[in-house]
C-alpha atoms as a PDB file:
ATOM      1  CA  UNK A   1     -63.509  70.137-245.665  1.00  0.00           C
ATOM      2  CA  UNK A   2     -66.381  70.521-248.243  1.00  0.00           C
ATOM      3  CA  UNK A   3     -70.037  70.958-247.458  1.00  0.00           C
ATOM      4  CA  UNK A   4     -72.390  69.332-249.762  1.00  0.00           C
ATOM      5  CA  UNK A   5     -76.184  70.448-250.308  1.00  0.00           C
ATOM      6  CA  UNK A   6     -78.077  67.435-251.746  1.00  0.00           C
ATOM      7  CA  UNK A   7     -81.513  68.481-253.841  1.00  0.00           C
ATOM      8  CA  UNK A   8     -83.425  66.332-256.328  1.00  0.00           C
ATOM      9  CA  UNK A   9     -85.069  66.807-259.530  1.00  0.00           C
ATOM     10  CA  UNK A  10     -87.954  64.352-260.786  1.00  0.00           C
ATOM     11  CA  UNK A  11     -89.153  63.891-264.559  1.00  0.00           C
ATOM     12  CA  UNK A  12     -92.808  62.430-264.709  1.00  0.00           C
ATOM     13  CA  UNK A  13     -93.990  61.043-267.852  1.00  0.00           C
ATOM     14  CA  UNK A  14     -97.245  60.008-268.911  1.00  0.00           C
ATOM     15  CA  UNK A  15     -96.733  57.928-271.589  1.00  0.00           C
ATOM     16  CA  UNK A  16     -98.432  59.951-273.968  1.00  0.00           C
ATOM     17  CA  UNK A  17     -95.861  62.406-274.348  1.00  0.00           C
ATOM     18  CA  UNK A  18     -96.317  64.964-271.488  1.00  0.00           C
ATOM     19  CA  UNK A  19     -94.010  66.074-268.756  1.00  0.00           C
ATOM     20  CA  UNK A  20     -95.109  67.744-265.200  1.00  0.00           C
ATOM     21  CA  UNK A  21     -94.006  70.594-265.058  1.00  0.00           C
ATOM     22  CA  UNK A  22     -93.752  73.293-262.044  1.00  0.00           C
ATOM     23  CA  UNK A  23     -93.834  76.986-262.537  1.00  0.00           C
ATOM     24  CA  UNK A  24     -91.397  77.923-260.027  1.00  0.00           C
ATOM     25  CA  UNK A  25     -92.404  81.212-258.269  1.00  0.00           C
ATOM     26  CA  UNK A  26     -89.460  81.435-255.839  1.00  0.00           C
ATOM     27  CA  UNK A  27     -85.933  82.112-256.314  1.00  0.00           C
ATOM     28  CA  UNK A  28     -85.093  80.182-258.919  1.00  0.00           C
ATOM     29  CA  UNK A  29     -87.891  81.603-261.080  1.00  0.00           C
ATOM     30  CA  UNK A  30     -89.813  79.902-264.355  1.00  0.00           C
ATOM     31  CA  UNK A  31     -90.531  76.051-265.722  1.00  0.00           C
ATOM     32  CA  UNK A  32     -89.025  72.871-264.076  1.00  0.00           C
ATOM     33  CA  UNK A  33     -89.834  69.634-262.273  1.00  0.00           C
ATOM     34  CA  UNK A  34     -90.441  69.368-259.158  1.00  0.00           C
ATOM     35  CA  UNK A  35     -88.297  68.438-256.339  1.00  0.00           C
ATOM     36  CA  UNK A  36     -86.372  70.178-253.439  1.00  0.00           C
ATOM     37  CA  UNK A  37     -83.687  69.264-250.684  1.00  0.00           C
ATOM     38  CA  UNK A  38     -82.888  66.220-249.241  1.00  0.00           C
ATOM     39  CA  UNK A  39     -83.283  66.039-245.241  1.00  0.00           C
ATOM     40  CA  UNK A  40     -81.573  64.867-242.532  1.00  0.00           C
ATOM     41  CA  UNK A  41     -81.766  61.116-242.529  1.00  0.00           C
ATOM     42  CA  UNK A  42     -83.801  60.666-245.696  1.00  0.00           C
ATOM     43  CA  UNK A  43     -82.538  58.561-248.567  1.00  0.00           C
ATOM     44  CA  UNK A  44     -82.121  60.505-251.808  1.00  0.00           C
ATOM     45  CA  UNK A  45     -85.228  58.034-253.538  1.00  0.00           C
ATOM     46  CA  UNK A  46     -87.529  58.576-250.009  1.00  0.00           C
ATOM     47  CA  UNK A  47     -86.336  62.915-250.219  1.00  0.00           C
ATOM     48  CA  UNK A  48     -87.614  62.817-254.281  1.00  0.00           C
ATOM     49  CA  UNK A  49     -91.280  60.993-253.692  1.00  0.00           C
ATOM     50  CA  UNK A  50     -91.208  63.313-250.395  1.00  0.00           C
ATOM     51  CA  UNK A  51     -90.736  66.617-252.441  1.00  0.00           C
ATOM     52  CA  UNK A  52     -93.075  65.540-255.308  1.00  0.00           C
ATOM     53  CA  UNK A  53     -96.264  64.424-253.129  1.00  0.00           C
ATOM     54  CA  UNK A  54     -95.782  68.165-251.333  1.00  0.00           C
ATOM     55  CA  UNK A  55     -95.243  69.897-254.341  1.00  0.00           C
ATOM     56  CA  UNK A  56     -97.549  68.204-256.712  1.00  0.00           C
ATOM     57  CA  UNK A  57    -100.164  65.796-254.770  1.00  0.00           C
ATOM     58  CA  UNK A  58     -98.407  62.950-256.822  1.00  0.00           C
ATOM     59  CA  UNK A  59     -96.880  59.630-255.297  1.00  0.00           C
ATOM     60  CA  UNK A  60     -94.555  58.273-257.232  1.00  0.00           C
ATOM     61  CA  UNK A  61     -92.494  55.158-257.786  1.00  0.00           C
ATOM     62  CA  UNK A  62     -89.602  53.212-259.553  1.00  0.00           C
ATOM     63  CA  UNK A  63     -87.641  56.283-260.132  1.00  0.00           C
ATOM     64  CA  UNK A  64     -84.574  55.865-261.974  1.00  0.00           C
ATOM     65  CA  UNK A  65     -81.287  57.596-261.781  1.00  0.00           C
ATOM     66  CA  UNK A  66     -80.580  59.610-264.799  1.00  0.00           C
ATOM     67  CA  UNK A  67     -77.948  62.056-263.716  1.00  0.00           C
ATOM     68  CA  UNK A  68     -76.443  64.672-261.367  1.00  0.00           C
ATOM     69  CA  UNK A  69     -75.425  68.345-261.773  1.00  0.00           C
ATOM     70  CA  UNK A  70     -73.157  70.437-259.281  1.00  0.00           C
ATOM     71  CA  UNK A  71     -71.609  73.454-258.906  1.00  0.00           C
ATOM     72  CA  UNK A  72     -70.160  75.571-256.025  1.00  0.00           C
ATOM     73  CA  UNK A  73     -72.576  77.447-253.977  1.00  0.00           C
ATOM     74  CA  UNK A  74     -69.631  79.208-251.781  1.00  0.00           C
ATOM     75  CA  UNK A  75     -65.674  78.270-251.894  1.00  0.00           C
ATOM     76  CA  UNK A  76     -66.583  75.493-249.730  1.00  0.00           C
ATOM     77  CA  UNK A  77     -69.993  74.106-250.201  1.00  0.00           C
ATOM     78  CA  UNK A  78     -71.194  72.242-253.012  1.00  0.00           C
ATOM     79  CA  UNK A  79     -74.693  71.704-254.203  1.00  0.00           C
ATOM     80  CA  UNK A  80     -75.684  68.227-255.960  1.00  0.00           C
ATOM     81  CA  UNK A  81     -79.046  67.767-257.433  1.00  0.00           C
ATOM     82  CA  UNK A  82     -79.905  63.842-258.203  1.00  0.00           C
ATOM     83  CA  UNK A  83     -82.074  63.561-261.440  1.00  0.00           C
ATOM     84  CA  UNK A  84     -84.918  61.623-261.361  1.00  0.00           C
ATOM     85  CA  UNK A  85     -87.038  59.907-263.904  1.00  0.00           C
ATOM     86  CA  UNK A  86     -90.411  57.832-263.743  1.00  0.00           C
ATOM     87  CA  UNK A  87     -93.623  57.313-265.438  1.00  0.00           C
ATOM     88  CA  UNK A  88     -95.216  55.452-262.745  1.00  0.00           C
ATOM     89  CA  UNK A  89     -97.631  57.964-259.930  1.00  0.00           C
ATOM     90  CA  UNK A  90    -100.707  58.087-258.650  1.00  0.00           C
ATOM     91  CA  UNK A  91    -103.267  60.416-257.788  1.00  0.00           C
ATOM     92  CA  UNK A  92    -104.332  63.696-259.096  1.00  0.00           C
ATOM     93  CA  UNK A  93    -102.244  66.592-259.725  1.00  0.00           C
ATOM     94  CA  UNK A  94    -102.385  69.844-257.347  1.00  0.00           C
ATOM     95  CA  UNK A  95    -100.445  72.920-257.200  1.00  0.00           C
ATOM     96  CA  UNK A  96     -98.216  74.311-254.090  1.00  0.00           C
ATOM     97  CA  UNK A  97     -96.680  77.512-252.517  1.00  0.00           C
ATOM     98  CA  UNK A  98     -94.264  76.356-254.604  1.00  0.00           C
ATOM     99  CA  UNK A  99     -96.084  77.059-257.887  1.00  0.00           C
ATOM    100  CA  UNK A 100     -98.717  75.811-260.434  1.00  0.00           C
ATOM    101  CA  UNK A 101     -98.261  72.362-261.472  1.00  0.00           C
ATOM    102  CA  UNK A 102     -99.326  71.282-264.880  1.00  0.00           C
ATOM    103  CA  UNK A 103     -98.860  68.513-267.696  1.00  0.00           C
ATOM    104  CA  UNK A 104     -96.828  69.863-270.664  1.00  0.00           C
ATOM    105  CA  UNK A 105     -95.850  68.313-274.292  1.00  0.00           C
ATOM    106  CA  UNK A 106     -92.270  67.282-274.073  1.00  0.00           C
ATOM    107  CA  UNK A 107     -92.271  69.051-277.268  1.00  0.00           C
ATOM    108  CA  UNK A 108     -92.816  72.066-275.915  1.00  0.00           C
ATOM    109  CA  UNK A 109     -90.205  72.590-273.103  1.00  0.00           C
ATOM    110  CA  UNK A 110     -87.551  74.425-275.021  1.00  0.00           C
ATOM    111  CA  UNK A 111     -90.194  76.833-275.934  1.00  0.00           C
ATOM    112  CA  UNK A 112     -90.687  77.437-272.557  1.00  0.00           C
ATOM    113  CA  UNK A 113     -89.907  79.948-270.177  1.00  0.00           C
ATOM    114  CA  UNK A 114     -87.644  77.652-268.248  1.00  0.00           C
ATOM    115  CA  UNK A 115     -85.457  78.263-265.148  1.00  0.00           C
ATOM    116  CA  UNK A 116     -81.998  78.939-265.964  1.00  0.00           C
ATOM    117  CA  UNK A 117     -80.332  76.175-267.343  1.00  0.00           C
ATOM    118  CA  UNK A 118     -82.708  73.747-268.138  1.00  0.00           C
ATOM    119  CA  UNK A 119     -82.053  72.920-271.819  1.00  0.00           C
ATOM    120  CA  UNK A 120     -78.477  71.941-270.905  1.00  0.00           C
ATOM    121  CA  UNK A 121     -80.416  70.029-267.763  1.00  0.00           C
ATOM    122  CA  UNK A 122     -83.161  68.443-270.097  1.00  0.00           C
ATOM    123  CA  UNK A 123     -80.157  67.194-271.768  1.00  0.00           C
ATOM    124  CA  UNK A 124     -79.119  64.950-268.933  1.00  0.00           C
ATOM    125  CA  UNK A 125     -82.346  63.490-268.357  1.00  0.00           C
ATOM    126  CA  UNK A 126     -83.063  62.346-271.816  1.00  0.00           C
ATOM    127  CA  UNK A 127     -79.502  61.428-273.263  1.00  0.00           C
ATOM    128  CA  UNK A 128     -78.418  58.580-271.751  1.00  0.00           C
ATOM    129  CA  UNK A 129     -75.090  58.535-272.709  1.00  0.00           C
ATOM    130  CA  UNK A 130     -74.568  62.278-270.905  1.00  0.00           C
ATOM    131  CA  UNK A 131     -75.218  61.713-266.676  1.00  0.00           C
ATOM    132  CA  UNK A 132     -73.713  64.608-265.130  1.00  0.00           C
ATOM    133  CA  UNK A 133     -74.423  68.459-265.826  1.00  0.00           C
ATOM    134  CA  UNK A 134     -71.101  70.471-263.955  1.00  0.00           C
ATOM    135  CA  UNK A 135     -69.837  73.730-263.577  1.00  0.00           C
ATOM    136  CA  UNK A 136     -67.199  75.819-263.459  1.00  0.00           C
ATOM    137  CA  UNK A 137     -67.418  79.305-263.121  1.00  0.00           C
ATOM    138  CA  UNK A 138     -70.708  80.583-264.463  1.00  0.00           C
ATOM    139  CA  UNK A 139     -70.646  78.048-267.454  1.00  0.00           C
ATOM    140  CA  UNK A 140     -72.089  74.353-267.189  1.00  0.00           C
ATOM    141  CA  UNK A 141     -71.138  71.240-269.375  1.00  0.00           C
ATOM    142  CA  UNK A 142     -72.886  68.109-269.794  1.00  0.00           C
ATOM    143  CA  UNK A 143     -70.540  64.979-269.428  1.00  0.00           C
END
């Protein structure tokens, strides 16, 4: 039997043309959004407001569903990461142990010194006719 690891990802827009962005200082190393892993018992939605109020001091709501991407973590684990959306939060923005939080042009992401495989994830969240970023091997496509 497969083990699954289930982690979230959440866009926030301001309607003005900025993303918040985290500058990951852990393992997985440069610009993203915020999120984390889903726990025991938590729905996927109540796991992404979770992980963005700890990581960023933000409550959010009316997230949308833009996309998945998974790949295999060991021959019999695999790791999903849900793909948020939303331009509706409250509260004031405040950085974690998990890095500086900031507001960023949209613009500017691919400039960026994104984690790996951003672009390819950036992809999913703003083309809605692509919802799922999957690998194989060390190479990921968007479907």
């Amino acid at each position: 039997m497969e083990r699954t690891v289930f982690t979230n990802m959440v866009m926030i827009e301001d309607g003005k043309g900025d993303v918040l962005v985290q500058h990951r200082l852990k393992s997985w190393k440069g610009i993203a959004f915020p999120g984390g892993k889903v726990e025991a018992g938590e729905s996927f939605i109540e796991a992404a407001v979770r992980e963005v109020k700890e990581e960023t001091g933000l409550r959010v709501s009316n997230l949308s569903l833009c996309g998945i991407k998974q790949f295999q973590i060991e021959s019999n684990a695999r790791y999903i990461v849900f793909l948020y959306r939303t331009c509706t939060y409250e509260g004031e923005i405040q950085s974690s142990e998990e890095g500086e939080v900031k507001w960023m042009p949209l613009t500017e992401l691919k400039e960026a010194e994104t984690v790996e495989d951003f672009e390819q994830m950036l992809e999913v969240f703003l083309n809605g006719d692509k919802s799922e970023l999957y690998y194989t091997g060390n190479s990921g496509t968007v479907l």
